[in-house]
Each structure stands twice: as structure tokens, then as C-alpha cells.
N, C-alpha and C. Protein backbone atom coordinates (compact mmCIF):
# COMPACT_ATOMS: atom_id res chain seq x y z
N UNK A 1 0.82 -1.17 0.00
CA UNK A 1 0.00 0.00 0.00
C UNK A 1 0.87 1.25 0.00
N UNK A 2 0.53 2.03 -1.15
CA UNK A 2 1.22 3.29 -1.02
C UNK A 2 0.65 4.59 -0.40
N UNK A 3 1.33 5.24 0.03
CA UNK A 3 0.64 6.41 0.89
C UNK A 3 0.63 7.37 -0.04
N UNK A 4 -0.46 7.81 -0.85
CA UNK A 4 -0.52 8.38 -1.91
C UNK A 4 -1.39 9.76 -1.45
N UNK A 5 -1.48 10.19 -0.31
CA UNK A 5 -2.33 11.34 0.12
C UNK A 5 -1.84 12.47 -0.86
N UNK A 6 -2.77 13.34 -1.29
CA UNK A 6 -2.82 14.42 -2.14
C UNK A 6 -2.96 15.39 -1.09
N UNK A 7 -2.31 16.71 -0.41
CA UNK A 7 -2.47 17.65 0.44
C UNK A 7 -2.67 18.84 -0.42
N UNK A 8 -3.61 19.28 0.28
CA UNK A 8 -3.61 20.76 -0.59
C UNK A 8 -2.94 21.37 0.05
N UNK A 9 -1.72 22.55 -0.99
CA UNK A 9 -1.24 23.60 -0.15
C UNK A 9 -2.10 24.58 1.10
N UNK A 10 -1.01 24.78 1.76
CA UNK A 10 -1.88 26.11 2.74
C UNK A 10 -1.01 27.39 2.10
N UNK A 11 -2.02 27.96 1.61
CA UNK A 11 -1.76 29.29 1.14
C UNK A 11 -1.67 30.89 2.30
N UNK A 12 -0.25 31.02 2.27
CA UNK A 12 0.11 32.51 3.54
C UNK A 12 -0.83 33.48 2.57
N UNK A 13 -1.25 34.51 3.49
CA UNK A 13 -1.54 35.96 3.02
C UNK A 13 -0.77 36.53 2.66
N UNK A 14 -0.95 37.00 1.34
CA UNK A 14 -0.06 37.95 0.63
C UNK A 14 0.36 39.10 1.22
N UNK A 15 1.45 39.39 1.13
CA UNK A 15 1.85 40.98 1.28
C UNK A 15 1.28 41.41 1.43
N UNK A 16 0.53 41.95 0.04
CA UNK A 16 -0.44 43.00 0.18
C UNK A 16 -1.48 43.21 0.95
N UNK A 17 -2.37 41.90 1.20
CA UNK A 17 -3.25 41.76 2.16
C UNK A 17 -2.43 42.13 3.65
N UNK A 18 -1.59 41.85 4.08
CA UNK A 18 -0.76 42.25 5.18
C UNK A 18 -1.03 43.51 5.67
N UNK A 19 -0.40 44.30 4.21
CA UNK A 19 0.01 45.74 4.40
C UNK A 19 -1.61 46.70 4.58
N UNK A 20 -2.59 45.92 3.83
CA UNK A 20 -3.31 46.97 3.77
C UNK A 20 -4.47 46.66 5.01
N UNK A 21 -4.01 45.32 5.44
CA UNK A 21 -4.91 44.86 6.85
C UNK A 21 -4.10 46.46 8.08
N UNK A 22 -2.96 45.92 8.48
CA UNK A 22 -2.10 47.17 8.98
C UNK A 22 -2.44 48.84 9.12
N UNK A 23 -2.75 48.63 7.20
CA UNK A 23 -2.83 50.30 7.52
C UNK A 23 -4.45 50.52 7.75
N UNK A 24 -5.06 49.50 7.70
CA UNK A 24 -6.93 49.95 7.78
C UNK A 24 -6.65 49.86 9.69
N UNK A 25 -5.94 49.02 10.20
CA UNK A 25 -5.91 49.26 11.90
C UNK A 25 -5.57 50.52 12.24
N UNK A 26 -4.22 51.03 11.75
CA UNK A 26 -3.86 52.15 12.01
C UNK A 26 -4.41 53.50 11.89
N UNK A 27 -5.64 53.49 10.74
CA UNK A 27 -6.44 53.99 10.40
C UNK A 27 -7.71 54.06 11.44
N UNK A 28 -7.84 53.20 11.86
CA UNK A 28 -9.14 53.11 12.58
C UNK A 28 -8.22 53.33 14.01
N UNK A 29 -7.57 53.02 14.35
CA UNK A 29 -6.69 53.60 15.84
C UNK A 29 -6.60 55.12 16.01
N UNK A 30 -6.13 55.76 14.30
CA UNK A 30 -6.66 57.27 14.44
C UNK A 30 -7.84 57.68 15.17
N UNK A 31 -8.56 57.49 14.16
CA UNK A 31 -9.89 57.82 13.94
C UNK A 31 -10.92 57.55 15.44
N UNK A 32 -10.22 56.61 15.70
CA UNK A 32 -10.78 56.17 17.46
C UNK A 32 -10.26 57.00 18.56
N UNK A 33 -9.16 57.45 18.84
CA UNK A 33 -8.42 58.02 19.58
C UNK A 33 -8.39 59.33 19.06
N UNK A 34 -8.84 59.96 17.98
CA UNK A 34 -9.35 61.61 18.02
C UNK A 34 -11.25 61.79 18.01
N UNK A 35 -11.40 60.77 18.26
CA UNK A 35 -12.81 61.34 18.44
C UNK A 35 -13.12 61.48 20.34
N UNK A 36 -14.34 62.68 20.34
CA UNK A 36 -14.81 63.03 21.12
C UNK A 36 -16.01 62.51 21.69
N UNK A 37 -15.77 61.46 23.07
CA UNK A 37 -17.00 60.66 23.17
C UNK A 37 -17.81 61.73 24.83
N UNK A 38 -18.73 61.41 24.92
CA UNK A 38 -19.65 61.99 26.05
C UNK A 38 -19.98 60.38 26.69
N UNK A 39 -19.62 60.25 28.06
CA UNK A 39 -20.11 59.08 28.86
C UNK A 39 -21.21 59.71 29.93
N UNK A 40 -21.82 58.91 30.38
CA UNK A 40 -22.35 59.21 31.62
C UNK A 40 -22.46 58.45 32.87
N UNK A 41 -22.12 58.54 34.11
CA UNK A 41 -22.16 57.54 34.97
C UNK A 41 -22.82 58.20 36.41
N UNK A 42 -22.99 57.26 36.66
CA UNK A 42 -23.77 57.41 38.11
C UNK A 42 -22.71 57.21 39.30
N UNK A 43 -23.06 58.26 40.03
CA UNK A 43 -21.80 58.15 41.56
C UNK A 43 -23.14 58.36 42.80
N UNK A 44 -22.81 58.20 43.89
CA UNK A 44 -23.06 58.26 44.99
C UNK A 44 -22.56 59.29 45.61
N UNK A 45 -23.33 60.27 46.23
CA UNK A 45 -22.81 61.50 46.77
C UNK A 45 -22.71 61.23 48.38
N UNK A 46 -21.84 61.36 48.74
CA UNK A 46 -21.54 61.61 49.89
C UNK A 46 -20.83 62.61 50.67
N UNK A 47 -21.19 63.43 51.90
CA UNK A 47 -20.66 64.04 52.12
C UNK A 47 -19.83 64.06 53.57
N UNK A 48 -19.03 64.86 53.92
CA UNK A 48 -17.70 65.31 54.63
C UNK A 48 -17.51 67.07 55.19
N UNK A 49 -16.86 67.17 55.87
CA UNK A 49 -16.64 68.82 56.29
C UNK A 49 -17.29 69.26 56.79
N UNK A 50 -18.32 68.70 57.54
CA UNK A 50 -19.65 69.80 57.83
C UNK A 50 -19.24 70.65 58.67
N UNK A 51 -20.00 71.98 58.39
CA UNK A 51 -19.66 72.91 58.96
C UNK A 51 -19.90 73.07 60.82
N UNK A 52 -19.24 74.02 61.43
CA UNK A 52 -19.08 74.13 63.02
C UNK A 52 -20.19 74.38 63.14
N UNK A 53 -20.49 73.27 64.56
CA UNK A 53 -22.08 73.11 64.88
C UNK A 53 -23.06 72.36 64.43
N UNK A 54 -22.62 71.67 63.69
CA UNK A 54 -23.92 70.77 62.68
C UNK A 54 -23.25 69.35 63.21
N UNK A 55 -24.78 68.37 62.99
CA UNK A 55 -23.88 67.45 63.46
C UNK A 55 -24.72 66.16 62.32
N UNK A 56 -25.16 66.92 61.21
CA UNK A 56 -25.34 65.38 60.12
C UNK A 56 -26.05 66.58 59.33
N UNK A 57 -26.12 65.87 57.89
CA UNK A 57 -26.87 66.57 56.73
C UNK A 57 -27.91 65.29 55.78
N UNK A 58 -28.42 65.60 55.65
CA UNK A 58 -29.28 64.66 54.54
C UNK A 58 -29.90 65.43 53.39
N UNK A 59 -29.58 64.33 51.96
CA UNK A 59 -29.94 64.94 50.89
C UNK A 59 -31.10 64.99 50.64
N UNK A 60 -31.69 65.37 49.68
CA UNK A 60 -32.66 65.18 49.04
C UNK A 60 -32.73 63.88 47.60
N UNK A 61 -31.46 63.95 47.38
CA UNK A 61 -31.27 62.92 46.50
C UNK A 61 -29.71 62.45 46.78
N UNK A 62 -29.05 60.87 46.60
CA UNK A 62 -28.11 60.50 47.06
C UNK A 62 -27.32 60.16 45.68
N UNK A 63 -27.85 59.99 44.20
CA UNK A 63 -27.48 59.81 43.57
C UNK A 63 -27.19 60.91 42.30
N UNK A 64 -25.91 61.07 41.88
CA UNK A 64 -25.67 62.03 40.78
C UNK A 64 -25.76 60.74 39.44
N UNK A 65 -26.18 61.82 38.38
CA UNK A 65 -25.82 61.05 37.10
C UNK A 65 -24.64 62.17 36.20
N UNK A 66 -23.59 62.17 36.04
CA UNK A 66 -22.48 63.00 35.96
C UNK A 66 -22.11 62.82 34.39
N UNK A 67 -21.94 63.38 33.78
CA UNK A 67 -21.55 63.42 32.05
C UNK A 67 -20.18 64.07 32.19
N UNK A 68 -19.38 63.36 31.42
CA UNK A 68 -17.91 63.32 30.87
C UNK A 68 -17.91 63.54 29.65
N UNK A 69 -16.81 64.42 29.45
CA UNK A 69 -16.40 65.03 27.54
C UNK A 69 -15.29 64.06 27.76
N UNK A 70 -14.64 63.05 27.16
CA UNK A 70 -13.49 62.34 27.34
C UNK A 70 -13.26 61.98 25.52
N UNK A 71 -11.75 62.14 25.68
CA UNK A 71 -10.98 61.80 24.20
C UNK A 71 -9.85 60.94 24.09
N UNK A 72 -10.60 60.22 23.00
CA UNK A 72 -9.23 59.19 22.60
C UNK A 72 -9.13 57.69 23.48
N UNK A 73 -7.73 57.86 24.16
CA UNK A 73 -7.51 56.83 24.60
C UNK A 73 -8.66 57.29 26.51
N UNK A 74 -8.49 58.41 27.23
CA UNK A 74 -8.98 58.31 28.12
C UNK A 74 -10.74 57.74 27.88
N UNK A 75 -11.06 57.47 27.05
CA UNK A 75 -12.31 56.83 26.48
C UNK A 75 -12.02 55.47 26.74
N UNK A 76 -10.91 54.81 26.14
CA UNK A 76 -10.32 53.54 26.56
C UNK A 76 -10.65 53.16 27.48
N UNK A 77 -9.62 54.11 28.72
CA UNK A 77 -9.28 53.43 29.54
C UNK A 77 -10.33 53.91 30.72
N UNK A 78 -11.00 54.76 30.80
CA UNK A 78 -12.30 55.01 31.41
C UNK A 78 -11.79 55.74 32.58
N UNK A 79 -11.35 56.43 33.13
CA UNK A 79 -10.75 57.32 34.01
C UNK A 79 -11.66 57.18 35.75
N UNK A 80 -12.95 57.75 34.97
CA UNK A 80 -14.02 57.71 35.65
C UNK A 80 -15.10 57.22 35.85
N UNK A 81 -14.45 55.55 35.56
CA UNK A 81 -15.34 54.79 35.96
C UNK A 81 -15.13 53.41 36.52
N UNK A 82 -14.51 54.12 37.80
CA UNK A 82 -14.07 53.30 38.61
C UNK A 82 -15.66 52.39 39.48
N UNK A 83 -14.93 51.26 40.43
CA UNK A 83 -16.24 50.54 41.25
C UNK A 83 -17.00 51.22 41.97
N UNK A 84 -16.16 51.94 42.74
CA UNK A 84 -16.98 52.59 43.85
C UNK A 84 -18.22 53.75 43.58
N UNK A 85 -17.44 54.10 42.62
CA UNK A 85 -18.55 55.29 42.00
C UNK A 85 -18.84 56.26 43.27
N UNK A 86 -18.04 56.68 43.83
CA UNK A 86 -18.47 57.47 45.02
C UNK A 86 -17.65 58.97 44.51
N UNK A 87 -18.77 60.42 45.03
CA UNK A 87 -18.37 61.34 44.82
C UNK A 87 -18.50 62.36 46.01
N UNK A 88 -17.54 62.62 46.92
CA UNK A 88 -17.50 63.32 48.49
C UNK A 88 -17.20 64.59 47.91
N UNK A 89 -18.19 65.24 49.13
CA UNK A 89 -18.21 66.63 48.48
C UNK A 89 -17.97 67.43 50.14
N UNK A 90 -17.38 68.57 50.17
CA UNK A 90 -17.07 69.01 51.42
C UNK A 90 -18.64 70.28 51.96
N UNK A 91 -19.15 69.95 52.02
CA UNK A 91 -20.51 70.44 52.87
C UNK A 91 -19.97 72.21 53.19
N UNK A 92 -18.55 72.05 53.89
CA UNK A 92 -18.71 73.75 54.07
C UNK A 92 -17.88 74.20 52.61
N UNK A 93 -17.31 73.92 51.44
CA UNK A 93 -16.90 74.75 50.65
C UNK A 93 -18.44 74.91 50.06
N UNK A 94 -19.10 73.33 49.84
CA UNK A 94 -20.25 74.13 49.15
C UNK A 94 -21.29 75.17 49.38
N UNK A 95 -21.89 75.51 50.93
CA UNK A 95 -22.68 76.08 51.23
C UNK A 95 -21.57 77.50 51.47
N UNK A 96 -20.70 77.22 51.09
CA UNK A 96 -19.80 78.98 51.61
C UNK A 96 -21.05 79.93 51.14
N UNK A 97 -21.20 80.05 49.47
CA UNK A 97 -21.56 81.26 48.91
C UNK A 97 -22.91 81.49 49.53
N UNK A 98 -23.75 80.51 49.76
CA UNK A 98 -25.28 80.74 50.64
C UNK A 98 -25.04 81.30 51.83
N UNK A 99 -26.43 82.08 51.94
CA UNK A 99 -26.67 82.66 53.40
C UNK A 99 -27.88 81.96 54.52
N UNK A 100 -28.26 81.00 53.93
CA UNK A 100 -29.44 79.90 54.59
C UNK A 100 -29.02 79.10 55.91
N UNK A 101 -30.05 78.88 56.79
CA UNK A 101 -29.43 78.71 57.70
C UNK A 101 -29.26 77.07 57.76
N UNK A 102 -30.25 76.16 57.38
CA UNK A 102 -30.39 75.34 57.55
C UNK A 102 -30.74 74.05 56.58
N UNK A 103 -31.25 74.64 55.50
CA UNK A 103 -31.60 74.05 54.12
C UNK A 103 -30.63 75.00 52.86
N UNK A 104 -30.13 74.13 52.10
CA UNK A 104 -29.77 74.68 50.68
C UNK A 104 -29.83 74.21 49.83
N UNK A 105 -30.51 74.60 48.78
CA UNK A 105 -30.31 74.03 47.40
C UNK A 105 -29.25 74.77 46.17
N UNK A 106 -29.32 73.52 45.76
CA UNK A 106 -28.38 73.63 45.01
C UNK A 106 -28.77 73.48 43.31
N UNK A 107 -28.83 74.05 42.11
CA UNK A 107 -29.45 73.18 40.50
C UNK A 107 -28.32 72.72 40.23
N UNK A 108 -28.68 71.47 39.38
CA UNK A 108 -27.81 70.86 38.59
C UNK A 108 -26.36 71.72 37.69
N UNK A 109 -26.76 72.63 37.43
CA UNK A 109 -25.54 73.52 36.88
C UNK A 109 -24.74 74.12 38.09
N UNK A 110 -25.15 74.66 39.25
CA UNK A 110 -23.80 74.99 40.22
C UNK A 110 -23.44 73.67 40.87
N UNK A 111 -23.99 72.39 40.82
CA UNK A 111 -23.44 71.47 41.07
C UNK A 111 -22.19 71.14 40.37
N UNK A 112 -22.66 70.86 38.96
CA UNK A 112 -21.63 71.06 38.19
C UNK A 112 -20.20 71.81 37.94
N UNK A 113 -20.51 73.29 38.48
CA UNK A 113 -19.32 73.96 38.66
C UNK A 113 -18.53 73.61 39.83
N UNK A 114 -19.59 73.00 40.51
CA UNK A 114 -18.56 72.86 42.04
C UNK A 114 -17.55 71.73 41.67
N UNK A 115 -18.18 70.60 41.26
CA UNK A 115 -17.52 69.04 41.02
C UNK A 115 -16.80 69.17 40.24
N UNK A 116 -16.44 70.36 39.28
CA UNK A 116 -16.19 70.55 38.03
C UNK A 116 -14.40 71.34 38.91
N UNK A 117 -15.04 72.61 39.43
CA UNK A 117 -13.97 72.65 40.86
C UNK A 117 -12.85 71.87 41.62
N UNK A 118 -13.82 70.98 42.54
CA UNK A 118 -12.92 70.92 43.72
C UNK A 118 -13.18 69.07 43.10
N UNK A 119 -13.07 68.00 41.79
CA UNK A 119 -13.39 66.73 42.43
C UNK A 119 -13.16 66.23 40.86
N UNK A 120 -13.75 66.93 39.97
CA UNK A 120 -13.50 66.50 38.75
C UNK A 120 -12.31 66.96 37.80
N UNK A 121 -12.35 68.36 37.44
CA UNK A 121 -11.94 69.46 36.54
C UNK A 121 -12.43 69.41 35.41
N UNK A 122 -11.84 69.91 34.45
CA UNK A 122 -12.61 70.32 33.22
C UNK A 122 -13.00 68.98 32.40
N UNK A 123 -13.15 68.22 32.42
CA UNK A 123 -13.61 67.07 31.74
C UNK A 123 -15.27 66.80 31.42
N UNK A 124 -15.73 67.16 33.59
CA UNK A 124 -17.20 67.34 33.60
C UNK A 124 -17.56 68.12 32.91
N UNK A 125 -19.02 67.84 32.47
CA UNK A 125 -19.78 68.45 30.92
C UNK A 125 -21.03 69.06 32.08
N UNK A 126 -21.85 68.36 32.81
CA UNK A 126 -23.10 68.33 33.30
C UNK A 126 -23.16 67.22 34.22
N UNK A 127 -23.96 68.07 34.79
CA UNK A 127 -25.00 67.04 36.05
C UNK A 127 -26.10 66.66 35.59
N UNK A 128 -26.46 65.44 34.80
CA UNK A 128 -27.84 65.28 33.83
C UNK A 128 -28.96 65.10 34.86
N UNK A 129 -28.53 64.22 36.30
CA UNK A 129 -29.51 63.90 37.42
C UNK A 129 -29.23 64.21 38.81
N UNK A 130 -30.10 65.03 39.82
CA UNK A 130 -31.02 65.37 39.63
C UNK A 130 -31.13 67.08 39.22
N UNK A 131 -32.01 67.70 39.10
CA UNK A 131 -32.03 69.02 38.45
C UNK A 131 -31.96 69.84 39.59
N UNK A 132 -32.44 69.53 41.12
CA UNK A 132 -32.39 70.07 41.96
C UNK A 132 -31.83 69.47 43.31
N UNK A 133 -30.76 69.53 44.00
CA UNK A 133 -30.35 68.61 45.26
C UNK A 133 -30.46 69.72 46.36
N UNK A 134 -31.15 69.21 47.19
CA UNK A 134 -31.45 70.16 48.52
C UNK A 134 -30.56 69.65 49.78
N UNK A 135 -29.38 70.32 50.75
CA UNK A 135 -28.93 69.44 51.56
C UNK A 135 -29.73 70.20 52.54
N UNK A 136 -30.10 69.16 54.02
CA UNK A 136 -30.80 70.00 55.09
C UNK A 136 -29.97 69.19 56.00
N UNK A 137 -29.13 70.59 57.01
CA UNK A 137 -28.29 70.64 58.17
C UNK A 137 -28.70 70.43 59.23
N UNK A 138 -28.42 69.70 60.54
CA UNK A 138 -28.84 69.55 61.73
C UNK A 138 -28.05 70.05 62.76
């Protein structure tokens, strides 16, 4: 008995297919890493610092929904979006500018500037949730 097996070649990818697989990655690695994505994530607010004399605060709402302008690779690698999702906020920088004694609110846009401030920096876009957070001092 002769071992007469017929094998078909295995045919490599050409060059060309190589080169132009390569440059369509490199292409799309651009094109991924200059675009401008918007995320949004949810944190847990908690707070810290309370001011002299108080001895607890409670929100009105415990949860932020926080929007990010992020580019490129920090899109990747997600900066801000870690497990804990927790966002501490210092009770007396925020109520500095108010004159209230005991309740303050706050809208979604000076939230924003604050986190944007003292926790985020310029990355934060908006506070999408909630539109109004009230803290009340004890």
C-alpha cells in the first residue's frame, strides 16, 4: 500500500493583504483616539466637612448622574469609571456662597461647577440627574 495522500497547499496571506490589513488598523486607531465621546455615569454622593455646629446633613437625592467630555484613549481606559462610584463633596466649601441657615439648594448647573472645581476638573460636561439637590443641616 502506497501512501498516496494528495495535500492541498496552505496558502500565507499575501503581502499585500498584510500591508493593507495594517494600515486599515492604524487607520481606525486614528480615527478612534481623536474622536470626542460623552459618557455618563452614576456616583453616589456623599458628604464630609460639615460645617461648626452641625452634626449630620441629609440629601434630598443620594445619587448624581455626571456626564464626561473624554478623548481618545482616556475613552479607553475610562478614568471615571471606577467601582466605587463614590463622589465626596465638602458640605462647608459648598454652602460657603449661601446665606441659609439650615436648608440649601443647590441646580444641577452649580453642582456642576462645584464638582467641576474641587473633584473632577474640566472634563465634567453636566450634572444630567437630579435638576435640583437640597442638603438639610442639623
Amino acid at each position: 500500500m502506497t501512501e498516496n495522500k494528495s495535500r492541498v497547499p496552505v496558502k500565507l496571506p499575501s503581502l499585500a493583504f498584510i500591508v493593507c490589513l495594517l494600515i486599515s488598523i492604524a487607520c481606525w486607531l486614528l480615527v478612534t483616539l481623536s474622536k470626542d465621546y460623552k459618557m455618563t455615569y452614576e456616583y453616589k454622593l456623599v458628604c464630609d466637612n460639615l460645617p461648626e455646629g452641625r452634626k449630620s446633613v441629609t440629601m434630598s437625592d443620594t445619587v448624581l448622574q455626571l456626564t464626561f467630555n473624554q478623548k481618545g484613549l482616556k475613552y479607553l481606559t475610562k478614568p471615571y469609571s471606577n467601582k466605587e462610584k463614590v463622589v465626596t463633596v465638602s458640605v462647608s466649601d459648598l454652602i460657603k456662597p449661601k446665606n441659609k441657615v439650615t436648608v440649601y439648594t443647590f441646580t444641577s448647573k452649580e453642582m456642576c461647577e462645584f464638582l467641576a472645581e474641587h473633584n473632577f476638573g474640566p472634563e465634567l460636561v453636566s450634572v444630567s440627574s437630579p435638576e435640583v439637590i437640597t442638603f438639610y443641616l442639623r
